[in-house]
C-alpha atoms as a PDB file:
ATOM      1  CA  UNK A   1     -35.495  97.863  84.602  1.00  0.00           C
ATOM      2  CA  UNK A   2     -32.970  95.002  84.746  1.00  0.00           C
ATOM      3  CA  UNK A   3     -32.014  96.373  88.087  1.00  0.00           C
ATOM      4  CA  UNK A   4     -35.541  96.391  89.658  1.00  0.00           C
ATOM      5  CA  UNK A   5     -35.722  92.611  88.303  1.00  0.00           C
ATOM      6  CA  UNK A   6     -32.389  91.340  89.743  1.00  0.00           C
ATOM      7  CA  UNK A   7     -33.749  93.115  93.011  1.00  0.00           C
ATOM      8  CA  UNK A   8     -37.401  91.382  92.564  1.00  0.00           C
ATOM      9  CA  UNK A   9     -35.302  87.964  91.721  1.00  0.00           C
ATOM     10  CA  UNK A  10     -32.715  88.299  94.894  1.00  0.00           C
ATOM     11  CA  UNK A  11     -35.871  89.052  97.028  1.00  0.00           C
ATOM     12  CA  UNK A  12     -37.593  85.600  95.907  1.00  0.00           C
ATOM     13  CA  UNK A  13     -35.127  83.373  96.178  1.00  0.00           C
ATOM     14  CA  UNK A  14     -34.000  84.696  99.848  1.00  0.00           C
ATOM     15  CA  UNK A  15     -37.949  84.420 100.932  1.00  0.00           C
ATOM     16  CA  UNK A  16     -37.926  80.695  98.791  1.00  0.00           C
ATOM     17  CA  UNK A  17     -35.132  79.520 100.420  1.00  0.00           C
ATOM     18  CA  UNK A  18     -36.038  80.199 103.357  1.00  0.00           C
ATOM     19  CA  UNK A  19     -39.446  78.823 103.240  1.00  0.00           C
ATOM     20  CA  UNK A  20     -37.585  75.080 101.810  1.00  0.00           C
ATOM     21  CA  UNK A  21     -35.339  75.116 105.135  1.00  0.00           C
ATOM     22  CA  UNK A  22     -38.386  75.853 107.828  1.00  0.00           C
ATOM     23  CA  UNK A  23     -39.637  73.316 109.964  1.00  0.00           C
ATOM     24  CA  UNK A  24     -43.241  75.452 110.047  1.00  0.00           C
ATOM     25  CA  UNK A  25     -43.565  75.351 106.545  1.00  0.00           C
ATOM     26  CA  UNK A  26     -42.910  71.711 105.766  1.00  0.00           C
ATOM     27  CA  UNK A  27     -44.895  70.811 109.127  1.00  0.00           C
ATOM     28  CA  UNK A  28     -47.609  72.822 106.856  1.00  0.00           C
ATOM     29  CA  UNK A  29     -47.416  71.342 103.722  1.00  0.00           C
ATOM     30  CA  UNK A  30     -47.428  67.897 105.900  1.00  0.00           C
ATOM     31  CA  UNK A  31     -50.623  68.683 107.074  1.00  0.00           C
ATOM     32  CA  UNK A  32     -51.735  69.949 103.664  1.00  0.00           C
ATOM     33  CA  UNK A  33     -51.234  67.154 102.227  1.00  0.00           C
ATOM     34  CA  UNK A  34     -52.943  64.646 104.684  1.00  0.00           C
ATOM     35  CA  UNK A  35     -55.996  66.334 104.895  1.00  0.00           C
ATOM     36  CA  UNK A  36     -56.167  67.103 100.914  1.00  0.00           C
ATOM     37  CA  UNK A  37     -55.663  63.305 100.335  1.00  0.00           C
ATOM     38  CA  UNK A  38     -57.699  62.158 103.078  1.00  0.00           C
ATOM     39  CA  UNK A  39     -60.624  64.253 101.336  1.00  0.00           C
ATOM     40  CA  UNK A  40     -59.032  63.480  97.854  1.00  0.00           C
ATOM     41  CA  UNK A  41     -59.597  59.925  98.698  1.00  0.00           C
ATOM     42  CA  UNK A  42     -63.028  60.578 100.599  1.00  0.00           C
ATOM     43  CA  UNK A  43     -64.545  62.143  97.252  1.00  0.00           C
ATOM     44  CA  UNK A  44     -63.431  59.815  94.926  1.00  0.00           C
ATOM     45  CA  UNK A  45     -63.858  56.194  96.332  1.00  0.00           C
ATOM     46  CA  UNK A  46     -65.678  56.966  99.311  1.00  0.00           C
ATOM     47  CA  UNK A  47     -68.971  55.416 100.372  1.00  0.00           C
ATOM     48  CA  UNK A  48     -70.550  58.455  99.129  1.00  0.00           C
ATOM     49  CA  UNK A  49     -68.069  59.807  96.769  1.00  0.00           C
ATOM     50  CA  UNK A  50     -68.231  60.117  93.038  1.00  0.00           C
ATOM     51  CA  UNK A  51     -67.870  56.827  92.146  1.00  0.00           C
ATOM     52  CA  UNK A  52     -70.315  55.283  94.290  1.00  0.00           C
ATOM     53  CA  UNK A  53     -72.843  57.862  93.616  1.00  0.00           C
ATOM     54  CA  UNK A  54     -72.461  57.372  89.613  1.00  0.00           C
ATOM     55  CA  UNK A  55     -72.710  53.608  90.272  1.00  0.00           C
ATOM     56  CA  UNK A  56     -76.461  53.592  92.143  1.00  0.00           C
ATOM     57  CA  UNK A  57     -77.616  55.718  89.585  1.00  0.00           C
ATOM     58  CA  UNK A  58     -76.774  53.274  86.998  1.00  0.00           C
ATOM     59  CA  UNK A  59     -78.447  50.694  89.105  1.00  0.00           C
ATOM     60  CA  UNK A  60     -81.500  53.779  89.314  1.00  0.00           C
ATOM     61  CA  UNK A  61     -81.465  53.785  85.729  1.00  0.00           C
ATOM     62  CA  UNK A  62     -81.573  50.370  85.105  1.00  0.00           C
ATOM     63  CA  UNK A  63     -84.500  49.489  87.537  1.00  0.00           C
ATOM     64  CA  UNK A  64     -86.673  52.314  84.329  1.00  0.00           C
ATOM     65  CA  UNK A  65     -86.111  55.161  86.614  1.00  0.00           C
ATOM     66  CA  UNK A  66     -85.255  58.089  84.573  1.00  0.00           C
ATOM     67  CA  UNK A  67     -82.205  60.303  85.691  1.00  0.00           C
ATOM     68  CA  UNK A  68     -80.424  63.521  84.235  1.00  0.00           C
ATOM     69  CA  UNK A  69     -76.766  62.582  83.285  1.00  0.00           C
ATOM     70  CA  UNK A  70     -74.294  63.451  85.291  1.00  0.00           C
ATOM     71  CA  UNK A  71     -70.251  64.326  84.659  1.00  0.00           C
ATOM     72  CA  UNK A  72     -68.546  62.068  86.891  1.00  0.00           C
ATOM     73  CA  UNK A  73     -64.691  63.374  86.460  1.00  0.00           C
ATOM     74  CA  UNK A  74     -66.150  67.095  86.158  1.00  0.00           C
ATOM     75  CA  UNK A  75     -68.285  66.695  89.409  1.00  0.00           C
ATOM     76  CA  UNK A  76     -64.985  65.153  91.187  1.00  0.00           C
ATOM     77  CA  UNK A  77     -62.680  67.850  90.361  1.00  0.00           C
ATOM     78  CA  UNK A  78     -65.467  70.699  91.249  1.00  0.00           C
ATOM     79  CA  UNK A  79     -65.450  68.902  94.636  1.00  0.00           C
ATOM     80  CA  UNK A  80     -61.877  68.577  95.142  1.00  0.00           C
ATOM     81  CA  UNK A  81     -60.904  72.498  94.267  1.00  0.00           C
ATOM     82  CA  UNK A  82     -63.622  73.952  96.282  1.00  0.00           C
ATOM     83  CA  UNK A  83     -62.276  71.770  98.981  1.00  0.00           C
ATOM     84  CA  UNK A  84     -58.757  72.884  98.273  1.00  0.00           C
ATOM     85  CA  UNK A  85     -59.911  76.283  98.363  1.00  0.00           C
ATOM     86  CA  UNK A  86     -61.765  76.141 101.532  1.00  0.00           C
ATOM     87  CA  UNK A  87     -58.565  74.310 103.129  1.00  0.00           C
ATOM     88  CA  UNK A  88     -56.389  77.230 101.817  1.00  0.00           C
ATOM     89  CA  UNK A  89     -58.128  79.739 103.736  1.00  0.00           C
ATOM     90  CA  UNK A  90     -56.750  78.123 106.969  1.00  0.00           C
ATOM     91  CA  UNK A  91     -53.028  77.186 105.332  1.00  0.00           C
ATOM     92  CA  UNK A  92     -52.735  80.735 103.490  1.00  0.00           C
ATOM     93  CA  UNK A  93     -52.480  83.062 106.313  1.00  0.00           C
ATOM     94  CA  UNK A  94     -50.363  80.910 108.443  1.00  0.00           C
ATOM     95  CA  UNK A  95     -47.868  80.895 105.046  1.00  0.00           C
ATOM     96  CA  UNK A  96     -48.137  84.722 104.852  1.00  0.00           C
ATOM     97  CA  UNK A  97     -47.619  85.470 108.845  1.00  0.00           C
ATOM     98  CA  UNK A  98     -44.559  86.091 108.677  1.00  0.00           C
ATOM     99  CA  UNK A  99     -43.792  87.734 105.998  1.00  0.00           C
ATOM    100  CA  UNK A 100     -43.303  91.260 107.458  1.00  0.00           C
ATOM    101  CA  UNK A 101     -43.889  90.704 110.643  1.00  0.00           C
ATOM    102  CA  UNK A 102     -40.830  88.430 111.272  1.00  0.00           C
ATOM    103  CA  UNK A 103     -38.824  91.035 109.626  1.00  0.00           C
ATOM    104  CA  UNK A 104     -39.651  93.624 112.656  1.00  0.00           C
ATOM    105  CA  UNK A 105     -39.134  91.370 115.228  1.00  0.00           C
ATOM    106  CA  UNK A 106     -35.841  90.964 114.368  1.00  0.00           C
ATOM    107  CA  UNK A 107     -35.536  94.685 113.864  1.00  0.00           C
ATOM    108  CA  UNK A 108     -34.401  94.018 110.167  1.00  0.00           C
ATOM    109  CA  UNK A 109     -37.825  95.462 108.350  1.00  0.00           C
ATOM    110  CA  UNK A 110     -35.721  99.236 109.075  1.00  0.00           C
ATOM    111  CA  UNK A 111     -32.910  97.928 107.366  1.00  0.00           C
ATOM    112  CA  UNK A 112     -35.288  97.084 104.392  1.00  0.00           C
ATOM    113  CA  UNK A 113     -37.508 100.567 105.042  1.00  0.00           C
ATOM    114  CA  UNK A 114     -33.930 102.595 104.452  1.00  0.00           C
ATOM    115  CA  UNK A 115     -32.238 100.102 101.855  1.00  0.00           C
ATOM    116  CA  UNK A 116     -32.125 101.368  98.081  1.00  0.00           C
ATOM    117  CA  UNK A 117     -34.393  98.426  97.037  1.00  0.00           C
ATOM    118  CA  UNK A 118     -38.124 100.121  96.341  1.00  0.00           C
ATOM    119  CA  UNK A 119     -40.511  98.623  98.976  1.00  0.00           C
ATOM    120  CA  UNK A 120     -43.020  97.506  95.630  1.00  0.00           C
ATOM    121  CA  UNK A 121     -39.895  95.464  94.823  1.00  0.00           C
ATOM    122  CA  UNK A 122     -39.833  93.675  98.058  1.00  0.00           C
ATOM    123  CA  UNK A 123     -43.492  92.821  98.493  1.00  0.00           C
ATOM    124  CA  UNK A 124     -43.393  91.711  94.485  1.00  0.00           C
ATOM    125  CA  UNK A 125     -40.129  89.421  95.708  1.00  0.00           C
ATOM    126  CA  UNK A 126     -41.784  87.998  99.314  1.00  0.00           C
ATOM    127  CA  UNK A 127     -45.163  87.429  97.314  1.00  0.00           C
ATOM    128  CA  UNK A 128     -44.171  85.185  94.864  1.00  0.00           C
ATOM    129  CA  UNK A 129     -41.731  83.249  97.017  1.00  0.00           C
ATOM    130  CA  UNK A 130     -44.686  82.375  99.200  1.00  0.00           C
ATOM    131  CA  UNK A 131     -46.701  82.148  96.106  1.00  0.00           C
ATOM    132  CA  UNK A 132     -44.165  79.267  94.457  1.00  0.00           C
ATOM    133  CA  UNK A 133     -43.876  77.908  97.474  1.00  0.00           C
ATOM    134  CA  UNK A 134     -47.833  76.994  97.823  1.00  0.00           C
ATOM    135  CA  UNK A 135     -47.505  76.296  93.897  1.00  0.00           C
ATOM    136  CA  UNK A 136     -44.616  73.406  94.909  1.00  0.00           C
ATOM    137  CA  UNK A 137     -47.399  71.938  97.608  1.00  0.00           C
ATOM    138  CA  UNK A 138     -50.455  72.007  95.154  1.00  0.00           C
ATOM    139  CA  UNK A 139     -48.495  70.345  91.790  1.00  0.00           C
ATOM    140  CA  UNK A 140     -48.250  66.724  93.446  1.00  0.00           C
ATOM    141  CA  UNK A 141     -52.339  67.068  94.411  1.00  0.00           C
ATOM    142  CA  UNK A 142     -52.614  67.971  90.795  1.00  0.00           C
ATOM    143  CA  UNK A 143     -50.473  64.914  89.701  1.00  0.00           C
ATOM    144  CA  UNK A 144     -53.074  62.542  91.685  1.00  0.00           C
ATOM    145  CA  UNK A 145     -56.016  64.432  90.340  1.00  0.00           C
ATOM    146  CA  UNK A 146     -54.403  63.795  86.769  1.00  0.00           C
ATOM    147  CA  UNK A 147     -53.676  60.058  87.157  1.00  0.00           C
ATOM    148  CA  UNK A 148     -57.113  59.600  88.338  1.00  0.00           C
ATOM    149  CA  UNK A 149     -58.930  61.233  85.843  1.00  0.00           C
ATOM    150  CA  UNK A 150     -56.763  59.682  83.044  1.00  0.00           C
ATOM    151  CA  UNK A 151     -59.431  56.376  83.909  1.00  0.00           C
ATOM    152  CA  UNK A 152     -61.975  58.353  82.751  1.00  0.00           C
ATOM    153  CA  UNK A 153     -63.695  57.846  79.317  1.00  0.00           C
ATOM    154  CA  UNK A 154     -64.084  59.620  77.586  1.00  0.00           C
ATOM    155  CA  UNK A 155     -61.473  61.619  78.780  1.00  0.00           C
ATOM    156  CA  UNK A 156     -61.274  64.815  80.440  1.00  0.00           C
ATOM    157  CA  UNK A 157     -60.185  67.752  78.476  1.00  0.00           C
ATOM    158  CA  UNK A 158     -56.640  69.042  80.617  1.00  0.00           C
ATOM    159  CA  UNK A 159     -57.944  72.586  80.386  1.00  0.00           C
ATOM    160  CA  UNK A 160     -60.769  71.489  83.073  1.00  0.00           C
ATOM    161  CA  UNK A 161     -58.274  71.103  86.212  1.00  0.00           C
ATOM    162  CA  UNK A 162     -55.768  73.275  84.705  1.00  0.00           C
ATOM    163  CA  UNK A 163     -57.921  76.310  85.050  1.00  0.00           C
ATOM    164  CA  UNK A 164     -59.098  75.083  88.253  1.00  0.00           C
ATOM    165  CA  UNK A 165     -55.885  75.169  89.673  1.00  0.00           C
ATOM    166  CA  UNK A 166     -55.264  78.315  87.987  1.00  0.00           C
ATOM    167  CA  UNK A 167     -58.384  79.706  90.027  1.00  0.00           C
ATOM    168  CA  UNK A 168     -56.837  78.569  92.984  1.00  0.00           C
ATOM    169  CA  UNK A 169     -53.510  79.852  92.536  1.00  0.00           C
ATOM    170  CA  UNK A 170     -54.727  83.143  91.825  1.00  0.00           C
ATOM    171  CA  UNK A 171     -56.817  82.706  95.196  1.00  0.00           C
ATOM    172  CA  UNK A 172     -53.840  81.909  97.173  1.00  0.00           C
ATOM    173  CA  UNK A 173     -52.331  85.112  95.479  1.00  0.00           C
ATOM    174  CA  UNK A 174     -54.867  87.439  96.544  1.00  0.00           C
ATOM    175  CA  UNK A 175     -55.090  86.121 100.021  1.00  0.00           C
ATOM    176  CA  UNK A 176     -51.368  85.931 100.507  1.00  0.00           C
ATOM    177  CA  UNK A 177     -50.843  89.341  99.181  1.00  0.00           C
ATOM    178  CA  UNK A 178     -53.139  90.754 101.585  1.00  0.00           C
ATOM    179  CA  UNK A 179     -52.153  88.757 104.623  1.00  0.00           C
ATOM    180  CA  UNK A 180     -48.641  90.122 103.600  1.00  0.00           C
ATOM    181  CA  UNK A 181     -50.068  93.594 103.964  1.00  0.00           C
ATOM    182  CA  UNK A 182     -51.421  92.758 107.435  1.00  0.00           C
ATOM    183  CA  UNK A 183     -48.049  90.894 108.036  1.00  0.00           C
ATOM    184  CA  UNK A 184     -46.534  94.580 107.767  1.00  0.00           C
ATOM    185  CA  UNK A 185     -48.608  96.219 110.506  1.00  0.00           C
ATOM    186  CA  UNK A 186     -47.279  94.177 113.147  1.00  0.00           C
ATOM    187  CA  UNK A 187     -44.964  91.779 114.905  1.00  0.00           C
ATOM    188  CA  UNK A 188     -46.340  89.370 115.839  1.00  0.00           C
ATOM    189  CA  UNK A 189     -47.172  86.609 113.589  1.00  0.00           C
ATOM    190  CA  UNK A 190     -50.137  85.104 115.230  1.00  0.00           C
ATOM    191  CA  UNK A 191     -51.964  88.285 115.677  1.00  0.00           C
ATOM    192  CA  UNK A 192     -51.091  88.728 111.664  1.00  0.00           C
ATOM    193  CA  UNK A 193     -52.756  85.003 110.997  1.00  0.00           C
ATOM    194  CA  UNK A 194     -55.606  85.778 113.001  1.00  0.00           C
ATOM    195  CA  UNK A 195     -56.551  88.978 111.143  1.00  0.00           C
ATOM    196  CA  UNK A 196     -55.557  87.594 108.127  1.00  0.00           C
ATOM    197  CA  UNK A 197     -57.873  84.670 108.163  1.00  0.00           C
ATOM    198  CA  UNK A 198     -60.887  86.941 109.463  1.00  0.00           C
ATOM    199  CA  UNK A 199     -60.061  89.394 106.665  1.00  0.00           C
ATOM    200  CA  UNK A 200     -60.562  86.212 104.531  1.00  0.00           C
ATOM    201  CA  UNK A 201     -63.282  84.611 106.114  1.00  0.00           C
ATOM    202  CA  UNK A 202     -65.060  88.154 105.454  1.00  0.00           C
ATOM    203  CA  UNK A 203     -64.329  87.757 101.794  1.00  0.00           C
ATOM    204  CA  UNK A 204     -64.941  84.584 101.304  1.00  0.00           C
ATOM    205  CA  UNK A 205     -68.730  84.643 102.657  1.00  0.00           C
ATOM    206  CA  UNK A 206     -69.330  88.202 101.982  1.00  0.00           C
ATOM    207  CA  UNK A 207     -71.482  86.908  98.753  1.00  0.00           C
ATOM    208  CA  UNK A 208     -73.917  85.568 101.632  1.00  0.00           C
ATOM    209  CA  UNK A 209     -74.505  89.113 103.287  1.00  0.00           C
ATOM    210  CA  UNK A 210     -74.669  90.423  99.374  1.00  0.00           C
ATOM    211  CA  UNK A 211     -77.671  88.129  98.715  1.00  0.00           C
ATOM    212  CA  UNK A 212     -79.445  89.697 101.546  1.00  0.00           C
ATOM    213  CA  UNK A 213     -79.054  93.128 100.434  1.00  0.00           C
ATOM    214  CA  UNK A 214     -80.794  94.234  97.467  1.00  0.00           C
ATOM    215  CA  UNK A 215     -79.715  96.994  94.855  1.00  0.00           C
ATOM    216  CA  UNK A 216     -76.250  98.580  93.880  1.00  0.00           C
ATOM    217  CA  UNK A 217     -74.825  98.017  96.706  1.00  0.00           C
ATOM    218  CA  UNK A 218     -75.781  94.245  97.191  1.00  0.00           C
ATOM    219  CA  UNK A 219     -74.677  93.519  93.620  1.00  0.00           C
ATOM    220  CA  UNK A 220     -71.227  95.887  94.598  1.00  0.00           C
ATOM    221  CA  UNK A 221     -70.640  93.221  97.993  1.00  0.00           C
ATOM    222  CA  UNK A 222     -71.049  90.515  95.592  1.00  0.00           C
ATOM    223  CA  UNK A 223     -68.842  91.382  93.120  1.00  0.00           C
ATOM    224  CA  UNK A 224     -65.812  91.545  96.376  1.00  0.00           C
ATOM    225  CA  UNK A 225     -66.869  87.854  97.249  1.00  0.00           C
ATOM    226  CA  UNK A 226     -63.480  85.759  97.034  1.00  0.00           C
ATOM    227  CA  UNK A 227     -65.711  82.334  96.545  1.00  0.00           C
ATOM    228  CA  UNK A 228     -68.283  83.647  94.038  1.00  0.00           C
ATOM    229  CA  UNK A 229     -65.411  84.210  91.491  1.00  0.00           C
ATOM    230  CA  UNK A 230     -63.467  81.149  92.786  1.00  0.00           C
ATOM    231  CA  UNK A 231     -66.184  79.369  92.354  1.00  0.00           C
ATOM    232  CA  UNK A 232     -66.702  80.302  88.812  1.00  0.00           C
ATOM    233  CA  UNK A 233     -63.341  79.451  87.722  1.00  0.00           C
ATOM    234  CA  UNK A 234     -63.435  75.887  89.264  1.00  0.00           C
ATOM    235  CA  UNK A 235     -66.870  75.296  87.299  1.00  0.00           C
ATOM    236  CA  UNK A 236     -64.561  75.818  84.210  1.00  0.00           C
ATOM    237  CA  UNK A 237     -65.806  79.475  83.750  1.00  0.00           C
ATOM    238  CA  UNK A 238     -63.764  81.670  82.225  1.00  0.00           C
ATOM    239  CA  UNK A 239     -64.539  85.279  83.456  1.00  0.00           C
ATOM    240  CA  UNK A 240     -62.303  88.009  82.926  1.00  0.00           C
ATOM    241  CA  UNK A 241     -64.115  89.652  85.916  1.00  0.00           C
ATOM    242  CA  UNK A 242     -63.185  87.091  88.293  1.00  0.00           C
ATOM    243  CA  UNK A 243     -59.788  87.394  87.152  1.00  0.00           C
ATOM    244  CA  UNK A 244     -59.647  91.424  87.409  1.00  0.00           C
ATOM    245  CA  UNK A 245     -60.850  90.801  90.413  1.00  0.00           C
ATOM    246  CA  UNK A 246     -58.123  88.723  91.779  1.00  0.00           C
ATOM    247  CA  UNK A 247     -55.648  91.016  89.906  1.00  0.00           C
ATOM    248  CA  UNK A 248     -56.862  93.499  91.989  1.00  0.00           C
ATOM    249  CA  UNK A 249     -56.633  92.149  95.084  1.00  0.00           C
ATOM    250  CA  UNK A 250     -53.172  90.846  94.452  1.00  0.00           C
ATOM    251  CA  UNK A 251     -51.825  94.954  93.403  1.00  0.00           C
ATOM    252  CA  UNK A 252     -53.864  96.015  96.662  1.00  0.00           C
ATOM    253  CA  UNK A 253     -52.360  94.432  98.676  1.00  0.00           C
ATOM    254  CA  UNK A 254     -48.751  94.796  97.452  1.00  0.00           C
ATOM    255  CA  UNK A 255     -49.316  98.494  97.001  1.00  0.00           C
ATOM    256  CA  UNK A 256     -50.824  99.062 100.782  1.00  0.00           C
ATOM    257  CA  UNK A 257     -47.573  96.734 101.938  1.00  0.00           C
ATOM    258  CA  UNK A 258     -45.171  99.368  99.938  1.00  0.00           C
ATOM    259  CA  UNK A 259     -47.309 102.188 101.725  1.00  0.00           C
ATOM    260  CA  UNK A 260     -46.852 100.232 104.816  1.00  0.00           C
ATOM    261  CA  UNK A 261     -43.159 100.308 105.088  1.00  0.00           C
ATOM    262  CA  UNK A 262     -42.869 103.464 103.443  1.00  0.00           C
ATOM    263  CA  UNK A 263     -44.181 104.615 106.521  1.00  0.00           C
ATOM    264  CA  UNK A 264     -41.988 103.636 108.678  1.00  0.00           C
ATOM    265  CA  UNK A 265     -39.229 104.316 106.378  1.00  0.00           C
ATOM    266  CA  UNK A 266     -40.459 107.909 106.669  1.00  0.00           C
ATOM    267  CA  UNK A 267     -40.571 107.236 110.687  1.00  0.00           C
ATOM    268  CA  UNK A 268     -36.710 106.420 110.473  1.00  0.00           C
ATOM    269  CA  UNK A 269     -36.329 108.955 108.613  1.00  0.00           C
END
C-alpha cells in the first residue's frame, strides 16, 4: 500500500510541477481570473447586481408596496458559483487536454503503458495534480467572496460558500477526470478539448432533454445532469445523490483511462 501511495504522490507532484512552470496554464488562470472578477464585480456592485437590486426594493417597500424578503449574501454567492461553474466548463477541458495526450506525442505514454506503476495509479496521480492545480486558482476567488460577505449582517454562516465551492470542486473533478479519459484516446490536445467540452456541454444540459421526456427514462437522463446536482449543492443542498453522482463520474473516468492505456500496454506488448 505505501508503495502504490509513494507512486500516486511521485505522479502528482511531476503533473503539479509541471502545471506551476507552463505558460498555458498561468495564461489560463490569467484569464480565469479576469473574467471571474469582472463578473464577481458585475454581480455584486453592478447596476443590476445584488446590491442595487436589494436597495430599490427597500425604496419598493418603503413607498407601502409589499415584497417577499430576499437573502442578499445567499443570492450573491448562488450567482457567483453558478457562474464559476458555467466558466469552468470552458477552462476544465483546456486544463485536462493534455493530460494523456501530450504523453503520446512525445512517445512517452509507452514508457508509462510498460512501467511497473499500475495505470489506476497514474490517472489517480495526473487527476489530482490538475485537480490542486484548479483548487490553487479558485482559493483567492473564495478569499474575495469571503471579505465581501464578512459586510454582511447578519452574517453568513461559512458553511454556505464552503459547500459551494465544495460543489464546484467536485465538478471540476468529474469533468477533469473524464476529459483525462478522452485525453488518453488521442494526441492531439485540441481534438481532446473539443470532445471534452462537448462531452460536457452534453452533461451539463442533458437535464433540459430529461424534462422533455417523460417516465423512467426521463427521470434516469436527469439524474446524469452535471448542473442539476451542481446546482443543488450551490443552493446549500446537501444531497448525498449529487455527491454519488460526482463520485461516480470521477472513478469512471479514471477507471476507463486505466482501461485506456492498458490497451495499448497490451498493444506493446
Amino acid at each position: 500500500m505505501k508503495v502504490i501511495i509513494g507512486n500516486i504522490m511521485a505522479i502528482y507532484r511531476k503533473e503539479l510541477q509541471g502545471y506551476f512552470v507552463s505558460p498555458l496554464a498561468y495564461a489560463i488562470a490569467g484569464v480565469f481570473w479576469l473574467l471571474a472578477g469582472f463578473f464577481f464585480v458585475a454581480i455584486l456592485l453592478g447596476q443590476e447586481g445584488v446590491i442595487a437590486q436589494a436597495a430599490y426594493r427597500d425604496d419598493l417597500i418603503k413607498q407601502g408596496m409589499s415584497l417577499p424578503p430576499v437573502d442578499v449574501p445567499y443570492l450573491f454567492v448562488q450567482l457567483f458559483l453558478q457562474l464559476m461553474g458555467s466558466l469552468s466548463l470552458f477552462v476544465l477541458p483546456v486544463l485536462s487536454m493534455g493530460l494523456y495526450a501530450e504523453e503520446r506525442k512525445r512517445g512517452t505514454l509507452e514508457l508509462l503503458a510498460t512501467s511497473p506503476i499500475t495505470n489506476w495509479a497514474v490517472a489517480t496521480g495526473k487527476l489530482l495534480g490538475v485537480l490542486t492545480f484548479f483548487t490553487a486558482i479558485v482559493v483567492p476567488l473564495l478569499a474575495c467572496e469571503l471579505i465581501a460577505l464578512s459586510a454582511s449582517k447578519p452574517p453568513v454562516p461559512l458553511a454556505v460558500p464552503l459547500l459551494g465551492h465544495l460543489g464546484l470542486l467536485l465538478l471540476a473533478a468529474s469533468i477533469l477526470s473524464l476529459g483525462m479519459f478522452i485525453s488518453s484516446l488521442t494526441d492531439s490536445t485540441i481534438l481532446a478539448s473539443v470532445l471534452t467540452f462537448a462531452l460536457v456541454l452534453f452533461l451539463w444540459v442533458i437535464d433540459l432533454v430529461a424534462n422533455s421526456i417523460s417516465g423512467p427514462f426521463g427521470e434516469a437522463l436527469a439524474h446524469l445532469s452535471l448542473l442539476k446536482h451542481y446546482s443543488n449543492l450551490v443552493q446549500g443542498v446537501i444531497d448525498s445523490s449529487s455527491v454519488m453522482v460526482f463520485a461516480s463520474y470521477i472513478a469512471l473516468g479514471v477507471f476507463l483511462t486505466a482501461q485506456s492505456v492498458e490497451t495499448l500496454r497490451y498493444q506493446q506488448s
